[in-house]
N, C-alpha and C. Protein backbone atom coordinates (compact mmCIF):
# COMPACT_ATOMS: atom_id res chain seq x y z
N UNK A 1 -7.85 -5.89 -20.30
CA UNK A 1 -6.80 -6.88 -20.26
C UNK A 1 -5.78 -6.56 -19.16
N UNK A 2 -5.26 -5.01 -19.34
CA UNK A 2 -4.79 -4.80 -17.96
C UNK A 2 -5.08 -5.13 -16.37
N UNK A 3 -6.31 -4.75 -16.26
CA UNK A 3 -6.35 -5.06 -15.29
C UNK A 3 -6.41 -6.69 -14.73
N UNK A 4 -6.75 -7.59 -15.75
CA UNK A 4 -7.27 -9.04 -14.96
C UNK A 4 -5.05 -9.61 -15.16
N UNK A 5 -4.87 -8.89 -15.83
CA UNK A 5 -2.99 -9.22 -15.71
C UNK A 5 -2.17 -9.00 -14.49
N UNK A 6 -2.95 -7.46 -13.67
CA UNK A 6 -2.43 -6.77 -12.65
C UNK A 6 -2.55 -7.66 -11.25
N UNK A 7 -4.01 -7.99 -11.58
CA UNK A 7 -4.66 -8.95 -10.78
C UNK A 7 -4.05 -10.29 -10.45
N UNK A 8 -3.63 -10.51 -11.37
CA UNK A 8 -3.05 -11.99 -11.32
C UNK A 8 -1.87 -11.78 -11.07
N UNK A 9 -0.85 -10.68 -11.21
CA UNK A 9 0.48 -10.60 -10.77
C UNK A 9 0.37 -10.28 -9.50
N UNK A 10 -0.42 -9.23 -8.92
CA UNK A 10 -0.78 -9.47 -7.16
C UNK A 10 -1.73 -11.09 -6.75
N UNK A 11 -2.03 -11.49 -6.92
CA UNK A 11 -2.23 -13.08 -6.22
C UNK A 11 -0.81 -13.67 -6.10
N UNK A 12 -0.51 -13.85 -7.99
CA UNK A 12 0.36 -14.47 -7.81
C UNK A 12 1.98 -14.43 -6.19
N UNK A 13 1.95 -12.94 -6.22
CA UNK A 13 2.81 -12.75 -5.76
C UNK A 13 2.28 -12.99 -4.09
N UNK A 14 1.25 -12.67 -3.83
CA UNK A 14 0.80 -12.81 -2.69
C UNK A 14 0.53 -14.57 -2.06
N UNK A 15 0.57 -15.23 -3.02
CA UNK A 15 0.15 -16.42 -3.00
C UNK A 15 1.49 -17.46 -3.01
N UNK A 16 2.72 -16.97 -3.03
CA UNK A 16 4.08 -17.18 -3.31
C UNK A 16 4.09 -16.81 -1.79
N UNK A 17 3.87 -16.02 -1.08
CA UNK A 17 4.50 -15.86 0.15
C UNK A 17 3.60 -16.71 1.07
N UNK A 18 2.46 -17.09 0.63
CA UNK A 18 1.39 -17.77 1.62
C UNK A 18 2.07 -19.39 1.74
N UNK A 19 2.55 -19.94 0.09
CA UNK A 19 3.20 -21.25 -0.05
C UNK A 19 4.42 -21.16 0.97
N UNK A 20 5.08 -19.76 0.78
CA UNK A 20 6.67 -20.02 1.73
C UNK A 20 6.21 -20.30 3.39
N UNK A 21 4.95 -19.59 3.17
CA UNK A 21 4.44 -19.66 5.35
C UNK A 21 4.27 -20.58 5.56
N UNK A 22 3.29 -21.62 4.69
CA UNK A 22 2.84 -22.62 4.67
C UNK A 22 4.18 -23.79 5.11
N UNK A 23 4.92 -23.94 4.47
CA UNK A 23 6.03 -24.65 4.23
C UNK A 23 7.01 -24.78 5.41
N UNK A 24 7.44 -23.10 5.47
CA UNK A 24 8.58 -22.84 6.24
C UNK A 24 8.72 -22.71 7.81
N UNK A 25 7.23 -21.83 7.98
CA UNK A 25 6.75 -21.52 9.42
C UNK A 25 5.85 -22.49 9.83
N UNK A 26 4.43 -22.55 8.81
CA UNK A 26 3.64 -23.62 9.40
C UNK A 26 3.91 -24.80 9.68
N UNK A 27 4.63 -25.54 8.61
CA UNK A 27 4.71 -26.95 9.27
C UNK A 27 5.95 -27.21 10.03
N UNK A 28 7.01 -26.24 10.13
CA UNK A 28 8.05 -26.60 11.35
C UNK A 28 6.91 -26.47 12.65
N UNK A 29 6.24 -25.49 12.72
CA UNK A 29 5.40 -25.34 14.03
C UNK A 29 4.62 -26.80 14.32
N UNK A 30 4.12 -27.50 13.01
CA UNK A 30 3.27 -28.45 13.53
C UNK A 30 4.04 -29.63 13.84
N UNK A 31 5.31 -30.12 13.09
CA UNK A 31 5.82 -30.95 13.11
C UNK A 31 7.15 -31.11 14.04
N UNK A 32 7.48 -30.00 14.55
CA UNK A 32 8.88 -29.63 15.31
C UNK A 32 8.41 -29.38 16.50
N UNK A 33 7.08 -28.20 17.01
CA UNK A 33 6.78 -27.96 18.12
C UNK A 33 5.48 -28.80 18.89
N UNK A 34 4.89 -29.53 17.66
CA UNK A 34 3.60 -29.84 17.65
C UNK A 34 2.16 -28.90 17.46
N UNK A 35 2.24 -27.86 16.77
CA UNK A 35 1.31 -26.78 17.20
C UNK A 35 0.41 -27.09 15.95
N UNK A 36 -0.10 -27.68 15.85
CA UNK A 36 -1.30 -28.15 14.73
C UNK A 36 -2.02 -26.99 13.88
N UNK A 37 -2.43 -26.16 14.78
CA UNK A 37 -3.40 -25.24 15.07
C UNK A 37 -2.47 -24.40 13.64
N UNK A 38 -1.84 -24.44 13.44
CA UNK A 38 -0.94 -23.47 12.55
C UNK A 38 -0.75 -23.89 11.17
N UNK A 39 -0.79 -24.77 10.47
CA UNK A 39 -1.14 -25.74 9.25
C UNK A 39 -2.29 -25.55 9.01
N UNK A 40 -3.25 -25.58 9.94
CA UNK A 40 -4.84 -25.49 9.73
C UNK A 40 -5.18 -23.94 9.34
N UNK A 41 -4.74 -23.51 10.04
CA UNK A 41 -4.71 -21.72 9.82
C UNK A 41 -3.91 -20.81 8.28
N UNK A 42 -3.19 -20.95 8.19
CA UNK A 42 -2.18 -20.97 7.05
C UNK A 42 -2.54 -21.79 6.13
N UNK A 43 -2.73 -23.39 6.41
CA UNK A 43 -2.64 -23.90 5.15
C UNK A 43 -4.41 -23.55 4.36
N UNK A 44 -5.19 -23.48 5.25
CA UNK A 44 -6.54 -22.93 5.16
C UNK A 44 -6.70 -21.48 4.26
N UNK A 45 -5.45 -20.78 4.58
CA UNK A 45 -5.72 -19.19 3.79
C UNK A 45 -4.53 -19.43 2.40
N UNK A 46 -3.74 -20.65 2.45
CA UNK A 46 -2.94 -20.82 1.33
C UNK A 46 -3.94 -21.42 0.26
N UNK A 47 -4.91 -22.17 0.79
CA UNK A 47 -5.97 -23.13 -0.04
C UNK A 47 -6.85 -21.93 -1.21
N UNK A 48 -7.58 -20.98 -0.14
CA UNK A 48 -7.95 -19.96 -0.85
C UNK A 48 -7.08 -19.27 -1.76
N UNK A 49 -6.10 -18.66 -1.52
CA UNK A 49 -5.40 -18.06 -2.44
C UNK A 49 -4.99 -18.70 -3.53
N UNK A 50 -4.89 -19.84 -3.15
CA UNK A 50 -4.32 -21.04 -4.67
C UNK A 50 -5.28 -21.04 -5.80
N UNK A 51 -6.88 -21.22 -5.08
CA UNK A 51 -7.57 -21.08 -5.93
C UNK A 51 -8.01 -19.73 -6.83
N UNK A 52 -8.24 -18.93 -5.66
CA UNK A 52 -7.90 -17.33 -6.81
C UNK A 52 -6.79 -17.27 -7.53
N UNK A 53 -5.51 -17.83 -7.20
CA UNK A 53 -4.72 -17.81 -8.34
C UNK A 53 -4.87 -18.20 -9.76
N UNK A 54 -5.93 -19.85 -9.19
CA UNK A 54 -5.97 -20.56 -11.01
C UNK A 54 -7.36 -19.64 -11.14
N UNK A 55 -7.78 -19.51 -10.78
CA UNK A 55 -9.10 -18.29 -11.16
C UNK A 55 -8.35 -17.71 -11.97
N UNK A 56 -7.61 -16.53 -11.61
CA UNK A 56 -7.13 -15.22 -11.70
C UNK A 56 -6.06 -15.89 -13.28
N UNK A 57 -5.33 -16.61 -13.26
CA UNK A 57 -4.45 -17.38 -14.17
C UNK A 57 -5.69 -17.75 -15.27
N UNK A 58 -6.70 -18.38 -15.67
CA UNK A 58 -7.04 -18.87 -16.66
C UNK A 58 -7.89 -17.35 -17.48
N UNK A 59 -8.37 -16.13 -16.45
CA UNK A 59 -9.13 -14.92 -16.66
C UNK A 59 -7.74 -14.28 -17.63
N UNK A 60 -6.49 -13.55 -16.86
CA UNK A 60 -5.51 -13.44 -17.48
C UNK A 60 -4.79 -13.95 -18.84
N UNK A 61 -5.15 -15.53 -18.74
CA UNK A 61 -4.66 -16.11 -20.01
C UNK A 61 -5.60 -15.77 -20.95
N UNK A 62 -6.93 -15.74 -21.17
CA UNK A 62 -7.63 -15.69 -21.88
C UNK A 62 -7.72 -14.05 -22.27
N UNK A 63 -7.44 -13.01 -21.61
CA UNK A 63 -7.31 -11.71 -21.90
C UNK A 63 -6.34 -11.22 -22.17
N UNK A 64 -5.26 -11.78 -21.87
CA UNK A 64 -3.79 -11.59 -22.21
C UNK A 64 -3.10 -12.36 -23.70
N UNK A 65 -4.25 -13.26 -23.79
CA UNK A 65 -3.62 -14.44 -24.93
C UNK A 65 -2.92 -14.93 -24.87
N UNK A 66 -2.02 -15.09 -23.33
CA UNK A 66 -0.63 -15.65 -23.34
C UNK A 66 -0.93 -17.74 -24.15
N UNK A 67 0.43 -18.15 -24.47
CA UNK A 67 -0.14 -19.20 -25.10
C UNK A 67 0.18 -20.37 -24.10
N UNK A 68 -0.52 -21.23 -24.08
CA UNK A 68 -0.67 -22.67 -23.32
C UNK A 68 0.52 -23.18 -22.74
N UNK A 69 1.35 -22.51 -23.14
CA UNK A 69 2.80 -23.25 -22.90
C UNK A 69 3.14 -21.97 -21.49
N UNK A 70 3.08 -20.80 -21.79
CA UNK A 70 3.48 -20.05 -20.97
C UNK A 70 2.60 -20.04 -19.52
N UNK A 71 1.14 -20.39 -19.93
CA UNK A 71 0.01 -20.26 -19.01
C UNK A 71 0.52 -21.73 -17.99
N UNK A 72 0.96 -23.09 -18.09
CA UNK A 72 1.40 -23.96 -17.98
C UNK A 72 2.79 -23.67 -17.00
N UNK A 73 3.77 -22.70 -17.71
CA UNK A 73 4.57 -22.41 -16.80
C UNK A 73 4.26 -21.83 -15.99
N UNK A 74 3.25 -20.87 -15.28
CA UNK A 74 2.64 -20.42 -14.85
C UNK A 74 2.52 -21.02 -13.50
N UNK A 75 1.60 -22.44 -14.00
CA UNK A 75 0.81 -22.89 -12.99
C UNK A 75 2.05 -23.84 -12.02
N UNK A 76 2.99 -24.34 -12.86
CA UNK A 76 3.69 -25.51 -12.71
C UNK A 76 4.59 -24.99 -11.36
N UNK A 77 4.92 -23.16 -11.67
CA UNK A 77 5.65 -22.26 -10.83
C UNK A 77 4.97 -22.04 -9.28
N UNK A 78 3.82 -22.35 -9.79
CA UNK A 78 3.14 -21.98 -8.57
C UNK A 78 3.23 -23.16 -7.36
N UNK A 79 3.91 -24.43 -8.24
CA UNK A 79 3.69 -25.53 -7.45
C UNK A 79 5.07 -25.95 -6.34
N UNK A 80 6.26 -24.84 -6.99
CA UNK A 80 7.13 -24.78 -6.70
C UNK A 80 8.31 -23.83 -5.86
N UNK A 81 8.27 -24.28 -4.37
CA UNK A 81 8.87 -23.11 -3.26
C UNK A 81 9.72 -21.96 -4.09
N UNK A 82 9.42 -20.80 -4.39
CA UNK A 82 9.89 -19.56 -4.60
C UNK A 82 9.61 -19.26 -6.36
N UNK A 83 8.75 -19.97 -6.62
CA UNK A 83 8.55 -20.08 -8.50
C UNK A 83 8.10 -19.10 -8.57
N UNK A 84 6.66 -18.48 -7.85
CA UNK A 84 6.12 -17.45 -8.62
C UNK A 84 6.95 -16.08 -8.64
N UNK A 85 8.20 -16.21 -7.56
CA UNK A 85 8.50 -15.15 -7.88
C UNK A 85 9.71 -14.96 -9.40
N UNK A 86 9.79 -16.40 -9.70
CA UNK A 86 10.70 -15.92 -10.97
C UNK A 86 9.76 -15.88 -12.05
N UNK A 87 8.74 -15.92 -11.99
CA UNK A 87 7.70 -15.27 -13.07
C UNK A 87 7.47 -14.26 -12.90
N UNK A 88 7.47 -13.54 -12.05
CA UNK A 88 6.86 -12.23 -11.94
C UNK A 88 7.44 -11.32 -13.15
N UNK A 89 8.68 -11.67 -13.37
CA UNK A 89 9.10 -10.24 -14.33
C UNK A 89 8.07 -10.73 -15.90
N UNK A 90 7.76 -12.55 -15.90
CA UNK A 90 7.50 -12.13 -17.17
C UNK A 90 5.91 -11.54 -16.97
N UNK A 91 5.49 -12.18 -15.73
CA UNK A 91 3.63 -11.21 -15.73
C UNK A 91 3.94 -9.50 -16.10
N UNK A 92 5.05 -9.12 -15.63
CA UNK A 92 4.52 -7.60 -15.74
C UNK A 92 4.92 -7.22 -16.97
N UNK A 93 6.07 -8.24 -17.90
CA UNK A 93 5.57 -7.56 -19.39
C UNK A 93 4.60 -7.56 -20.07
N UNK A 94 3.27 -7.85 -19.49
CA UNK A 94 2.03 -8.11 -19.84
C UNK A 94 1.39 -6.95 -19.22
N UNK A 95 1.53 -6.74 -18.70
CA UNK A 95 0.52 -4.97 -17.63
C UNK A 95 0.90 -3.73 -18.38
């Protein structure tokens, strides 16, 4: 159980900084400088990580038992510029 919790608190957290690149750096570059090439790149390695996240999120919930409501906040955080990091404290009372 530990470990698929640990797991998911490193995505999560890693996957929180890929959304801020995505957002903050990539699309001023595409939309401010025109540099396309940078949305495609970023938003391409944010795509992957999103999905190991709900991977990593439904493995965790189910080994952790967290309940539907919390697993939900979870995901909802993830959808939202700087969310996963105010979850983080509650993932690691789970590790």
């Amino acid at each position: 159980m530990k470990n698929s919790v640990k797991k998911f608190s490193l995505i999560n957290t890693i996957e929180g900084y890929s959304y801020l690149l995505l957002l903050f750096v990539a699309m001023p570059m595409k939309y401010l400088m025109g540099i396309a090439i940078a949305t495609k790149i970023v938003g391409s390695i944010h795509g992957f990580l999103f999905i190991l996240f709900m991977i990593l999120l439904v493995i965790a919930w189910q080994d952790a038992k967290w309940s539907l409501k919390e697993t939900v906040i979870f995901f909802i955080a993830s959808l939202i510029p700087f969310g996963t990091f105010f979850t983080k404290k509650t993932i690691q009372t789970y590790e």
